[in-house]
Protein backbone atom coordinates (compact mmCIF):
# COMPACT_ATOMS: atom_id res chain seq x y z
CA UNK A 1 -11.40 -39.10 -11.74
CA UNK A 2 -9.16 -38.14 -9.25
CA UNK A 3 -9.07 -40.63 -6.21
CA UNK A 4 -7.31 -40.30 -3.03
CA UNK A 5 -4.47 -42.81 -1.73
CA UNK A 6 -5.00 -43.20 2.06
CA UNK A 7 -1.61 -43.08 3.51
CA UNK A 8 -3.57 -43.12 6.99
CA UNK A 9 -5.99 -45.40 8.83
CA UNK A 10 -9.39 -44.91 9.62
CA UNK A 11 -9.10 -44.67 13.31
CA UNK A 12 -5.60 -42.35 12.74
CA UNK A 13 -8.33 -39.65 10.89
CA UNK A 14 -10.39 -40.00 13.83
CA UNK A 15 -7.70 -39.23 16.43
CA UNK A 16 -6.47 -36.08 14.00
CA UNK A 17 -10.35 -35.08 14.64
CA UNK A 18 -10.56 -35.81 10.45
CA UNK A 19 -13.32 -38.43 10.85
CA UNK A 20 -15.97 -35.83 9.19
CA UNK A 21 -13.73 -34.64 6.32
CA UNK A 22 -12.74 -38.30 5.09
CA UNK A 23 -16.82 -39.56 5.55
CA UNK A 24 -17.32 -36.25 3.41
CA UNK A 25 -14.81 -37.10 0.74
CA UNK A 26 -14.72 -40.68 0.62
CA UNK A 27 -18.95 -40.72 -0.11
CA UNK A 28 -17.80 -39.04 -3.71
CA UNK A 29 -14.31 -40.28 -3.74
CA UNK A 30 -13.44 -36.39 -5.51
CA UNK A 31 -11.61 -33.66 -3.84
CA UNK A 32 -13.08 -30.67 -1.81
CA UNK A 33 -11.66 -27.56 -4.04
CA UNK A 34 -13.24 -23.99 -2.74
CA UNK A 35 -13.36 -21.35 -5.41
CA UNK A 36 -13.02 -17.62 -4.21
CA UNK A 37 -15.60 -15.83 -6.51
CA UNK A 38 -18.44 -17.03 -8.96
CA UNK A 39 -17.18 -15.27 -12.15
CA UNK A 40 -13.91 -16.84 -12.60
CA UNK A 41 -13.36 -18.14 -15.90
CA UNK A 42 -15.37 -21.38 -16.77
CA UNK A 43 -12.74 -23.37 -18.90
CA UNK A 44 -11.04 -23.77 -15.51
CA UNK A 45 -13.82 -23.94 -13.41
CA UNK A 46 -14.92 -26.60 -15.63
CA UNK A 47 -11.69 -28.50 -15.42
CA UNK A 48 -11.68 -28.87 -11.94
CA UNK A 49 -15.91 -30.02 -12.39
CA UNK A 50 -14.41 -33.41 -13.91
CA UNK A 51 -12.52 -34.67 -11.14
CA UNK A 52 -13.39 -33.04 -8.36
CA UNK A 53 -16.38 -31.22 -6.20
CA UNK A 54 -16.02 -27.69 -6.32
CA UNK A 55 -17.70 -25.07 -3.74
CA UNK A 56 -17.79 -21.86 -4.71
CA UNK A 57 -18.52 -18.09 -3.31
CA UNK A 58 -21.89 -17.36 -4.76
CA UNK A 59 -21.32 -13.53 -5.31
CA UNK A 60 -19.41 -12.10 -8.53
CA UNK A 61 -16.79 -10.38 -6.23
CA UNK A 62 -14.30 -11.01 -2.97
CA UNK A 63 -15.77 -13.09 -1.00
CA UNK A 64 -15.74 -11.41 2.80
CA UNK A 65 -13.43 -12.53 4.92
CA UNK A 66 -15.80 -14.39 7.61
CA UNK A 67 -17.30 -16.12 4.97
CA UNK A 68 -13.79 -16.74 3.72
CA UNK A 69 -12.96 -18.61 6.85
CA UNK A 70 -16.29 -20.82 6.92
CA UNK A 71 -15.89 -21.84 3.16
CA UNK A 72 -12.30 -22.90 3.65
CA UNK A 73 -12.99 -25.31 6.22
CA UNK A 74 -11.93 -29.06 5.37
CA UNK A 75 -10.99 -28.30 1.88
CA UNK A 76 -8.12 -30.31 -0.36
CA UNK A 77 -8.06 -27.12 -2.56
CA UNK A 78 -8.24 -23.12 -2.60
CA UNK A 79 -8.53 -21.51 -5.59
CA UNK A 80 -8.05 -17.94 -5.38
CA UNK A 81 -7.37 -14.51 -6.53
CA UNK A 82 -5.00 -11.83 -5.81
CA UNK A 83 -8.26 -10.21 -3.63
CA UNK A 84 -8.31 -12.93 -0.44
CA UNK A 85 -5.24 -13.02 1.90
CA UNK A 86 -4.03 -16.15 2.79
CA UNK A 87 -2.43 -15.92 6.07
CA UNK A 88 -1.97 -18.37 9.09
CA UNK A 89 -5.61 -18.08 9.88
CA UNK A 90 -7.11 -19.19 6.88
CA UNK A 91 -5.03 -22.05 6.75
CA UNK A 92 -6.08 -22.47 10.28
CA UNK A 93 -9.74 -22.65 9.19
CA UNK A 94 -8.98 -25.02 5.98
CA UNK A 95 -7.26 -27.27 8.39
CA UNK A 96 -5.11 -30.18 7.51
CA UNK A 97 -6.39 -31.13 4.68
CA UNK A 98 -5.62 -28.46 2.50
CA UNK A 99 -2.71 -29.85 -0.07
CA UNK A 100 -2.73 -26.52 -2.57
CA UNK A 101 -3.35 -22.92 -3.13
CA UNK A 102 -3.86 -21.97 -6.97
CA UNK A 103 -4.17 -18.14 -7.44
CA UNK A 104 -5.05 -16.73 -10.75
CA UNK A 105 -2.31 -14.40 -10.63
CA UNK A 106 1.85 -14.22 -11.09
CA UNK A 107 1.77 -11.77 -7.60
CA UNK A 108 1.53 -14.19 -4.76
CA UNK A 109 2.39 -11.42 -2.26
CA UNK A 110 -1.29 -12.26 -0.67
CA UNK A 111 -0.02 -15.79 0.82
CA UNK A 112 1.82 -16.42 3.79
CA UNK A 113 4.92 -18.51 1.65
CA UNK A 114 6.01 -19.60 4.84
CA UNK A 115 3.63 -20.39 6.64
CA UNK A 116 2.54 -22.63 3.95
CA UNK A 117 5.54 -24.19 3.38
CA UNK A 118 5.90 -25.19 6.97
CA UNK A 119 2.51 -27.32 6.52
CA UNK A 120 3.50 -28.52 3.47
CA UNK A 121 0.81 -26.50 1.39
CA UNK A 122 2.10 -26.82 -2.28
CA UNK A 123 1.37 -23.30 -4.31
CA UNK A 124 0.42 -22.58 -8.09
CA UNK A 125 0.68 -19.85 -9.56
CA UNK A 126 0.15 -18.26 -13.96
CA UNK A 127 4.03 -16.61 -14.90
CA UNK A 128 4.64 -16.12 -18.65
CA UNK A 129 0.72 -16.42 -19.63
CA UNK A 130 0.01 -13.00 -18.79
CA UNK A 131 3.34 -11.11 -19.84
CA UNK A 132 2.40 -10.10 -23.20
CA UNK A 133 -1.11 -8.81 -22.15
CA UNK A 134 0.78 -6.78 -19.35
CA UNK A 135 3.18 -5.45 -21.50
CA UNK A 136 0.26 -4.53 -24.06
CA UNK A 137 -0.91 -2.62 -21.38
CA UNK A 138 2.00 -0.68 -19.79
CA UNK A 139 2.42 0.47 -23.26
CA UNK A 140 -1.48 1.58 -23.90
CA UNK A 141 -0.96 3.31 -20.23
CA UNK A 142 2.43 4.93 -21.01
CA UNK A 143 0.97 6.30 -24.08
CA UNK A 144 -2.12 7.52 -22.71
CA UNK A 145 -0.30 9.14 -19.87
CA UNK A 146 2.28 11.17 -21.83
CA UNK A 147 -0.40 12.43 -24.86
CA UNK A 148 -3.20 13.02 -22.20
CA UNK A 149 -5.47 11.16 -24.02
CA UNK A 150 -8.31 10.74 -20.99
CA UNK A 151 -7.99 14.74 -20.98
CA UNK A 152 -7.81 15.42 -24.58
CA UNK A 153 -11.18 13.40 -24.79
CA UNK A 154 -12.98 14.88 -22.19
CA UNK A 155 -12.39 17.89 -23.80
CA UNK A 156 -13.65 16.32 -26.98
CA UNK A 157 -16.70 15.51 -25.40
CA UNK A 158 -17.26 18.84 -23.19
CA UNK A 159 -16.65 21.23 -25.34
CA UNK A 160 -13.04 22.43 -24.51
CA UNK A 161 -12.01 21.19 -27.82
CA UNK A 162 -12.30 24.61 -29.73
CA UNK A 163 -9.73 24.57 -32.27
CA UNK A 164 -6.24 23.47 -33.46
CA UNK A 165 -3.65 25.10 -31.01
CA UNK A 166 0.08 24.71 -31.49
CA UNK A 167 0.38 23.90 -27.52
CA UNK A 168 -2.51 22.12 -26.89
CA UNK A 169 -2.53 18.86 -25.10
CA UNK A 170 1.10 18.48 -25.99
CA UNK A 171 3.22 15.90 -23.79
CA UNK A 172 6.40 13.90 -23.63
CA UNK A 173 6.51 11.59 -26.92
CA UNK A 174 8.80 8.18 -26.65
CA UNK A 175 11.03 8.84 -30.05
CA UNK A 176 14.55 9.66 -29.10
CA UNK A 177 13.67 9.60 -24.92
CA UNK A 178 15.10 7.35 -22.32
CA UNK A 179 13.47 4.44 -21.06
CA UNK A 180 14.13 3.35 -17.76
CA UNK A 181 12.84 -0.22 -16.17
CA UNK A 182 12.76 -0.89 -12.70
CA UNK A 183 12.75 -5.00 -12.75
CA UNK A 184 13.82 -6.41 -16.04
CA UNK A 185 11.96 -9.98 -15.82
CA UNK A 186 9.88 -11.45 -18.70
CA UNK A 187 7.36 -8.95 -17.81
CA UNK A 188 9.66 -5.60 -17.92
CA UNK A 189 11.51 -7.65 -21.08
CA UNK A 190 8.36 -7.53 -22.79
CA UNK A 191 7.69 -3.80 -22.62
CA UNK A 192 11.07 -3.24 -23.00
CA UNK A 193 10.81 -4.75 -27.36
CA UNK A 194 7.80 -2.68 -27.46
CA UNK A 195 9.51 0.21 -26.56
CA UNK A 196 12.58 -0.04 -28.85
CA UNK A 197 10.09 -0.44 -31.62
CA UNK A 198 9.24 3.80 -30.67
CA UNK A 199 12.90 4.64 -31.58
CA UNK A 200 14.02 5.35 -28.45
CA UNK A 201 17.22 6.77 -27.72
CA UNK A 202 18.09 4.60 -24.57
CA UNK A 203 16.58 1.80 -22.60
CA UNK A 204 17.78 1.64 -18.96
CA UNK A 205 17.21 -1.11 -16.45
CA UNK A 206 17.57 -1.20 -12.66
CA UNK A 207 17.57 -5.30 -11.55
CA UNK A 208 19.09 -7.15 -8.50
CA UNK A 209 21.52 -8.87 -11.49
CA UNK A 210 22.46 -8.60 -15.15
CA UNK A 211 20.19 -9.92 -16.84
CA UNK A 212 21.47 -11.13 -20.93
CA UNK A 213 17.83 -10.83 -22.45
CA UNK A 214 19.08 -6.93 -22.01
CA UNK A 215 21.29 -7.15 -25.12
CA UNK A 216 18.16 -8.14 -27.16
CA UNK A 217 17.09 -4.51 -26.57
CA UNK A 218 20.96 -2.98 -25.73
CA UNK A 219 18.97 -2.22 -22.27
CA UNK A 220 21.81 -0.75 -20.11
CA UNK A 221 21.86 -1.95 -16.34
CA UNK A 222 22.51 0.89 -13.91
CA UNK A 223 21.82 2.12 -10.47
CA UNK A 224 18.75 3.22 -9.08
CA UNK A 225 19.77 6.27 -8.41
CA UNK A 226 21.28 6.78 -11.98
CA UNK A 227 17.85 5.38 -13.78
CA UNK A 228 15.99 8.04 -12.02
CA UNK A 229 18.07 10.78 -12.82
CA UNK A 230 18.38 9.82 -16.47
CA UNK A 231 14.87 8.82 -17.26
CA UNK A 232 12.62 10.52 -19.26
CA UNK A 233 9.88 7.66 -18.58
CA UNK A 234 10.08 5.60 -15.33
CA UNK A 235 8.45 2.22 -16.07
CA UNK A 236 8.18 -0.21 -12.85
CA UNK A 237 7.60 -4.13 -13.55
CA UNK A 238 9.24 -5.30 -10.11
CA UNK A 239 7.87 -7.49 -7.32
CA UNK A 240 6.40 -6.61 -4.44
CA UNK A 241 9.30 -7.81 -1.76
CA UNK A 242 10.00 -6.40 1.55
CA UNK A 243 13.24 -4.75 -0.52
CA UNK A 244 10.99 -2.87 -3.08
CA UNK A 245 8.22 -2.02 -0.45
CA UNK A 246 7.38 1.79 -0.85
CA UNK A 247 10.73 2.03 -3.28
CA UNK A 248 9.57 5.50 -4.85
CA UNK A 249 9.34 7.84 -1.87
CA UNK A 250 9.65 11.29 -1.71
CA UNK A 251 13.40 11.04 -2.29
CA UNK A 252 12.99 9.00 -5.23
CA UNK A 253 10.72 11.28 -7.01
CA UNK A 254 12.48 13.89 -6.34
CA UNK A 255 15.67 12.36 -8.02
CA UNK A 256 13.71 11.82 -10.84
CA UNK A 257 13.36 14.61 -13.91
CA UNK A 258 10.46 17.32 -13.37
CA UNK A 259 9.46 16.27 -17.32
CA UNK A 260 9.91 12.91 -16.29
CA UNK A 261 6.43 10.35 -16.36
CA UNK A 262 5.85 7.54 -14.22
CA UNK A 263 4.09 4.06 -14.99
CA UNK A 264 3.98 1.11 -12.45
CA UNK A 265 1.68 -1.95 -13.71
CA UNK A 266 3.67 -4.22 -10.52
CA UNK A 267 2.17 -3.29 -7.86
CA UNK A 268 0.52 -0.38 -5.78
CA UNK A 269 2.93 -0.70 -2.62
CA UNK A 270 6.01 0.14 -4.66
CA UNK A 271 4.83 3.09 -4.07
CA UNK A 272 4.45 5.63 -1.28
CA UNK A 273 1.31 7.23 -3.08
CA UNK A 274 1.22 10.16 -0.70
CA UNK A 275 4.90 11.26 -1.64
CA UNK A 276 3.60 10.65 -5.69
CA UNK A 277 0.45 12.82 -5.01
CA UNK A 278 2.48 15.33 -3.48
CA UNK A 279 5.25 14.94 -6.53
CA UNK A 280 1.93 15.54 -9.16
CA UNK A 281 0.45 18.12 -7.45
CA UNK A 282 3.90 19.88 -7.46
CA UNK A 283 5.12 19.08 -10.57
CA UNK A 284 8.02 17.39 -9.36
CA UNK A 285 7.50 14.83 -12.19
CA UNK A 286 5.45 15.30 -15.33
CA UNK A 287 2.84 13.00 -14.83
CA UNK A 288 1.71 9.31 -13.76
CA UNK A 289 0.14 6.20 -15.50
CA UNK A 290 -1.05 3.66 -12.28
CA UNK A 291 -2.91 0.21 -13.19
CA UNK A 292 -2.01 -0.84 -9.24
CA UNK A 293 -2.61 1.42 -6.33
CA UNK A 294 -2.98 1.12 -2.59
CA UNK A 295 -5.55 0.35 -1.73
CA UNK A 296 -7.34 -1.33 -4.82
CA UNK A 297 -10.38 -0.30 -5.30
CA UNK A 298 -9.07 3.11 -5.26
CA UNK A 299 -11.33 5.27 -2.83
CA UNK A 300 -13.36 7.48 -5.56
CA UNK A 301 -12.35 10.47 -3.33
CA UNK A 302 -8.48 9.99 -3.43
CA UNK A 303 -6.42 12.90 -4.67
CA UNK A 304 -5.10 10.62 -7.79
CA UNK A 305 -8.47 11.02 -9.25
CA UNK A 306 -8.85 14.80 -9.22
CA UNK A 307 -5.23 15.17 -10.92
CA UNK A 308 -5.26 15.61 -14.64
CA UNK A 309 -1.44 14.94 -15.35
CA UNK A 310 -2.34 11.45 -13.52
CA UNK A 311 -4.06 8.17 -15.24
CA UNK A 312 -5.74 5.34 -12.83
CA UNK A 313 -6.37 2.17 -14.33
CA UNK A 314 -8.69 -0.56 -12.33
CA UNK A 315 -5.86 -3.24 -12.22
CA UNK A 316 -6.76 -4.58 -15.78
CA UNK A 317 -2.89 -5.34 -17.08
CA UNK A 318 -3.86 -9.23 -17.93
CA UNK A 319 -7.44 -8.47 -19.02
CA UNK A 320 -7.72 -9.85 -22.26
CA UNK A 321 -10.30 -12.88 -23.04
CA UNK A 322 -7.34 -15.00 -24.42
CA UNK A 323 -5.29 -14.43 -21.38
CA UNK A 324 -7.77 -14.88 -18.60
CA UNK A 325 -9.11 -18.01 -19.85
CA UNK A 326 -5.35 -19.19 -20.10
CA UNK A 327 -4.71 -18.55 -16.19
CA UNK A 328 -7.88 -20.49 -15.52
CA UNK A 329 -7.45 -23.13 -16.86
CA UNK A 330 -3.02 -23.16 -16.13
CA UNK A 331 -4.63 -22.46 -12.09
CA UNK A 332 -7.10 -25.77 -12.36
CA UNK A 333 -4.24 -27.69 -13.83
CA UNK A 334 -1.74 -26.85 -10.98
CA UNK A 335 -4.62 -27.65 -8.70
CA UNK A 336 -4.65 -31.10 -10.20
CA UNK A 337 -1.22 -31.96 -10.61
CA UNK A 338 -0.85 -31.22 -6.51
CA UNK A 339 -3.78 -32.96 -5.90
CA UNK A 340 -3.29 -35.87 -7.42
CA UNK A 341 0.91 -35.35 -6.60
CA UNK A 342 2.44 -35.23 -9.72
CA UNK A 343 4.41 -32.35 -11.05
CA UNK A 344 2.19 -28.80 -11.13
CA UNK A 345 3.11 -27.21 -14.37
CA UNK A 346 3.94 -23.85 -12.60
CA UNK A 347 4.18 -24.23 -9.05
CA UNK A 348 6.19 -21.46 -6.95
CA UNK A 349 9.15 -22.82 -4.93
C-alpha cells in the first residue's frame, strides 16, 4: 500500500478548509483516484485497486461535465481520457489535493499545462506505446482511401458491382508516388518504414527541425509549402499546438496536387474542415482519409459523410487489445509513481 507522508499538521488541514479530505483519506490510509469512464481497461484499473480507492463514472462513456466537477472534488488522482477537459475549473473543483492527472492518451491538448503547473499538478501521459498501432492504422486508412475500398464494397454488397471494368474503382496506388509527412516524430517515423516498404519514389517531411531518424528512410526535410506542392499523399502526424492550429486551410489545399490524397490520424483541428469539404467537393484534392475530426463524434449529418472520395474513421488509431491494455496500465503506473513521489515512467514536462 501506498501511504501518505503528512508534511502538514492537523490543525494546518483545518485552516486550508482540508479537515474533511484528510478524515476521508486517513480512515483507509489509500489515495482518492477518480476514473473518467467505467470501461477503461481493467489491468490498470486493477493496478490502481491495490493501493489505492478508486471512484469511478458509472456510465461506459464521457462522463458530463457537471458530474465531472462533483466527482473531482477532494481527489489525490484524475485519471482521464482525451474526452474530459481539464481546465482551471476542474482543478478548481478537485481542489488542493489533487497531485496528478494520468490521461490514456499521447495528445494532452485537453489540459490546461499551465495552469497545472502553477499548482504543482504533476501530468502522465502513454508516448511510444501506441506508435506502432497508429502507424498500422494511417497505413490501413491511406490504403483504404486511395483504392476506395468503403465504396468498392458497398458496391459489392448493393449490387453496383456488375462486372470487371478497366476504370472501375481505380485510385492513386503508393509504388513510385511521393510521400509527404507533416511532423516526423516516432509516430510519423513509424509510418514513414511502412511506407518505404510500398516502393515509393520519395518520402518528404515537413518538421520544426531535422530530424536524423530521416536517413533511416532517406525522408527529405522541406518546406511546407514545397511538401504540398510535391506530394502525391499528404500524411499529417503533428501536434495539436497553437502553431499547427487549422494548418491546412483553404490555401493549403489549394497548394496541394488536385490527384493529391490527404490522411491526418493527429488531430481534427489541424484542420479547417470546412475549407477540406469545400476542397472534396471540388476536387481540389483527390480524396481524404480522417481518423480525427472536429468535433469528435462527427455529427452523422456533416458533409464528410455524404462524400465518397472521403473516409471517416471514429478516432480508433491506438485501438488494438495489446495497445490499450498497455496505456492502462503505463497511465496507473504514472499515477503511482506521482502519488507516492518517485519518478513517473512517462510524465510530460
Amino acid at each position: 500500500m501506498i501511504y501518505k507522508t503528512l508534511a502538514v499538521s492537523a490543525a494546518s488541514l483545518v485552516r486550508k478548509g482540508l479537515v474533511n479530505n484528510f478524515s476521508r483519506n486517513m480512515s483507509s490510509g489509500r489515495f482518492l483516484v477518480y476514473v473518467t469512464r467505467s470501461d477503461m481497461p481493467e489491468c490498470g484499473i486493477e493496478l490502481l485497486k491495490k493501493q489505492c480507492e478508486v471512484k469511478t463514472w458509472k456510465d461506459a462513456a464521457p462522463v458530463p461535465r457537471e458530474e465531472f466537477l462533483k466527482g473531482v472534488a477532494g481527489v489525490d488522482a484524475i485519471y482521464c481520457s482525451l474526452n474530459e477537459k481539464i481546465d482551471q475549473e476542474v482543478l478548481d473543483a478537485a481542489g488542493p489535493q489533487l497531485k496528478v492527472i494520468g490521461t490514456i492518451s499521447v495528445g494532452h491538448d485537453h489540459i490546461d499545462l499551465t495552469e497545472c503547473r502553477k499548482r504543482g499538478i504533476r501530468i502522465g501521459y502513454t508516448p511510444d506505446v501506441l506508435t506502432d498501432a497508429t502507424a498500422e492504422l494511417t497505413m490501413a486508412l491511406l490504403l483504404a482511401t486511395s483504392r476506395r475500398l468503403p465504396e468498392a464494397q458497398h458496391d459489392a454488397k448493393t449490387g453496383g458491382w456488375v462486372s470487371w471494368a478497366p476504370q472501375y474503382m481505380t485510385g492513386p496506388g503508393l509504388n513510385g508516388a511521393t510521400v509527404g509527412m507533416v511532423g516526423f516524430g516516432r509516430i510519423g517515423q513509424a509510418v514513414a518504414r511502412r511506407v518505404k516498404s510500398f516502393n515509393t519514389a520519395k518520402i518528404l517531411y515537413f518538421s520544426r527541425s531535422e530530424r536524423v531518424e530521416a536517413k533511416e528512410v532517406g525522408a527529405i526535410k522541406v518546406n511546407f509549402e514545397e511538401l504540398l506542392r510535391e506530394s502525391d499523399f499528404v500524411i499529417v502526424c503533428a501536434p495539436l499546438v497553437p502553431e499547427t492550429k487549422e494548418m491546412f486551410n483553404k490555401s493549403a489545399f489549394e497548394k496541394m496536387k488536385c490527384s493529391a490524397v490527404f490522411v491526418n490520424t493527429s488531430r481534427g483541428a489541424l484542420v479547417d474542415q470546412d475549407a477540406l469539404i469545400y476542397a472534396l467537393e471540388n476536387n481540389i484534392i483527390w480524396g481524404a482519409g480522417l481518423d480525427v475530426t472536429t468535433p469528435e463524434p462527427l455529427p452523422l449529418d456533416s458533409p464528410l459523410f455524404k462524400l465518397k472520395n472521403c473516409v471517416v474513421l471514429p478516432h480508433i488509431g491506438s485501438a488494438t487489445f495489446g495497445t490499450r491494455n498497455t496505456m492502462s496500465e503505463l497511465t496507473a503506473s504514472n499515477i503511482l509513481a506521482a502519488l507516492n513521489g518517485t519518478k513517473m515512467p512517462a510524465e510530460l514536462k
